[in-house]
Protein backbone atom coordinates (compact mmCIF):
# COMPACT_ATOMS: atom_id res chain seq x y z
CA UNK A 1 0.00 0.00 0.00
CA UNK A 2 2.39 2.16 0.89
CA UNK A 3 4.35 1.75 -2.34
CA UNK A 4 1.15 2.34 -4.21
CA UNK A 5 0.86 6.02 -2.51
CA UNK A 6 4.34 6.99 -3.32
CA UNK A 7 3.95 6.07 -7.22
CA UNK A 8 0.80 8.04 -6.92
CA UNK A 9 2.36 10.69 -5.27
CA UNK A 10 5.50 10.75 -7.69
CA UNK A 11 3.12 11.05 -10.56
CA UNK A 12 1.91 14.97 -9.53
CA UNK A 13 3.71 17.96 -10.37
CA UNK A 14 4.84 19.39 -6.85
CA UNK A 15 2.60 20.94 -4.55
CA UNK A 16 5.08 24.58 -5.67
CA UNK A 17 4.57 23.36 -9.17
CA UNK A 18 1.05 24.49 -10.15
CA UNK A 19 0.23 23.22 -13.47
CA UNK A 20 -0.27 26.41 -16.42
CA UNK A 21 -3.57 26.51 -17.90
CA UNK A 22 -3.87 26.54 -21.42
CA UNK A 23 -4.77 30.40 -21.58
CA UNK A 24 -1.59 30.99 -19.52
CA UNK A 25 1.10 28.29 -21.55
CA UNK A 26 -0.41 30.02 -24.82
CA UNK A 27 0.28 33.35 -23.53
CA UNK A 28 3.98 32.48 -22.70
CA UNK A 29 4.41 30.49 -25.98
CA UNK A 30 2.32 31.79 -29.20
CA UNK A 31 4.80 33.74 -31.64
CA UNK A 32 8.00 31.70 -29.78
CA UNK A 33 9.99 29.38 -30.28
CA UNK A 34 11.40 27.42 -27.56
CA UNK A 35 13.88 24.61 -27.37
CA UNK A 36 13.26 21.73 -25.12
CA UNK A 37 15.81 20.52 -22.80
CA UNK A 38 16.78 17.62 -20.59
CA UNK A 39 19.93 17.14 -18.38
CA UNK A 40 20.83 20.49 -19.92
CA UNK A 41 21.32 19.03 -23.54
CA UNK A 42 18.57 20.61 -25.78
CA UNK A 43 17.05 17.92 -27.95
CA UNK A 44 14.45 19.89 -29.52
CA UNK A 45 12.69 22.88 -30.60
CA UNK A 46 9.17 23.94 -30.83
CA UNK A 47 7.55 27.43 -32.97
CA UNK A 48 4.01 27.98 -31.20
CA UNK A 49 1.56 29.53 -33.77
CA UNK A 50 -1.79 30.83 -33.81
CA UNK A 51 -4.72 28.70 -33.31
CA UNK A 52 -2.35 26.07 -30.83
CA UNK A 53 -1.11 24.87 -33.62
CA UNK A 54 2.94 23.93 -33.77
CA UNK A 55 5.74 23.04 -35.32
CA UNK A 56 8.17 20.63 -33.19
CA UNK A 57 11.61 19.04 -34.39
CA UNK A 58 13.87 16.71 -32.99
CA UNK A 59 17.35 18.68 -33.60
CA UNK A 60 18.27 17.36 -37.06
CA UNK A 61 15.15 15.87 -37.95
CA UNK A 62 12.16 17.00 -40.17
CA UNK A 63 9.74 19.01 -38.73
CA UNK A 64 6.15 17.72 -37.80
CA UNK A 65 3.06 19.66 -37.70
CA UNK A 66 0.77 19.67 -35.26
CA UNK A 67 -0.98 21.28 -31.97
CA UNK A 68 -1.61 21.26 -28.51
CA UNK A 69 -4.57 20.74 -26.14
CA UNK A 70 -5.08 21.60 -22.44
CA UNK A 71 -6.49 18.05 -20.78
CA UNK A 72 -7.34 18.33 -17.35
CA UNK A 73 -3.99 19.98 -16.14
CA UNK A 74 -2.02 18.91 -18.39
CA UNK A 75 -0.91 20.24 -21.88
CA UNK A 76 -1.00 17.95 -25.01
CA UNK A 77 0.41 17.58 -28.29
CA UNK A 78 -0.12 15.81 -30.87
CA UNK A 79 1.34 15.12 -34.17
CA UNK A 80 1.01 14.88 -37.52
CA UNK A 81 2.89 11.25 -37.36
CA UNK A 82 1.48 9.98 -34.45
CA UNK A 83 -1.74 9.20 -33.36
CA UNK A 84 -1.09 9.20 -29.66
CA UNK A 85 -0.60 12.65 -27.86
CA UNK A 86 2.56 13.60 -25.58
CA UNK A 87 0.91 14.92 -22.27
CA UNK A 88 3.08 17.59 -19.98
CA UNK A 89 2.48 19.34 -16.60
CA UNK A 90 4.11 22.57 -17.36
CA UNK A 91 5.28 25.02 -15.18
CA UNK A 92 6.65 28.44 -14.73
CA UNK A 93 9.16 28.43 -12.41
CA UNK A 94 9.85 32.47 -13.45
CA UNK A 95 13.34 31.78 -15.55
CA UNK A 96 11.30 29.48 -17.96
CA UNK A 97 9.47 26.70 -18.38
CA UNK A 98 9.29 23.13 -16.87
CA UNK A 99 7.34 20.15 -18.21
CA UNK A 100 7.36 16.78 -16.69
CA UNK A 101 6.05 14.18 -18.79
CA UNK A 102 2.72 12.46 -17.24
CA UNK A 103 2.35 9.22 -19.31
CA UNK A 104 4.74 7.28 -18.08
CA UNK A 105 5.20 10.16 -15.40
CA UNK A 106 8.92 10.96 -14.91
CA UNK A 107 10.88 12.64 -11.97
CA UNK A 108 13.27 14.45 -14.49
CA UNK A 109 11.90 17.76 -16.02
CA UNK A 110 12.35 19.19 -18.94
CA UNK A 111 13.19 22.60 -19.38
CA UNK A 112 11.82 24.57 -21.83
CA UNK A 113 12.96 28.18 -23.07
CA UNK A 114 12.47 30.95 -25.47
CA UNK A 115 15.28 30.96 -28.51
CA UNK A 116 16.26 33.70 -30.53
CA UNK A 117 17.56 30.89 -33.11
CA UNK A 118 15.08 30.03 -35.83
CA UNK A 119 13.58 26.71 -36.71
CA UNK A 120 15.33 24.66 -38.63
CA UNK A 121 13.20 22.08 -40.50
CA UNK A 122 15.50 19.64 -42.75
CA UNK A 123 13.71 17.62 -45.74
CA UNK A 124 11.01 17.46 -48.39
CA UNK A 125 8.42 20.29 -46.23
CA UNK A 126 11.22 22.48 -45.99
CA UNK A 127 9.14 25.88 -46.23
CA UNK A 128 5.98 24.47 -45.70
């Protein structure tokens, strides 16, 4: 039982970590482009446009089309190439973002921040 209430417990954002609604993460992200990080190595980068719709790309990899959708307290995306959504609690923690990832939930967060760099799509859509 009491292993049961930790995994619970490890699966929520902490008690300092409210979750951003969707009118709040689209505030802080529409017109942006952030790169997403974890263990300080950015991996990849994400231009939020109107409508909650996006553009993600693993760095040096095509870039997918797609959007996001507030679910409960979490924020969701989903992609052109994948019929399963990636669900985040993200938070501001007032130098930039945090999301932890909520299906499997992980301890790790991800840090996400605002890029002056472009995005750089590689392949057939570049343009697109």
């Amino acid at each position: 039982m009491r292993l049961a209430v930790a995994l619970c417990l490890a699966a929520l954002p902490a008690a300092a970590e409210t979750p951003l609604s969707a009118e709040a993460f689209d505030a802080l992200t529409l017109g942006r482009t952030m790169t997403w990080a974890e263990y300080g190595q950015v991996y990849g980068v994400e231009l939020y446009l109107p409508g909650r719709r996006v553009r993600w790309t693993v760095l040096g990899d095509d870039c997918k089309a797609g959007h996001w959708y507030p679910d409960g307290d979490r924020i969701c995306f989903l992609y052109e190439d994948d019929p399963l959504p990636d669900c985040w609690w993200i938070t501001d923690t007032g130098t930039g973002l945090m999301a932890r990832y909520t299906d499997p939930p992980r301890d790790e967060p991800v840090q996400v921040r605002e890029t002056s760099e472009a995005l750089a799509c590689f392949g057939p859509e570049i343009g697109a």
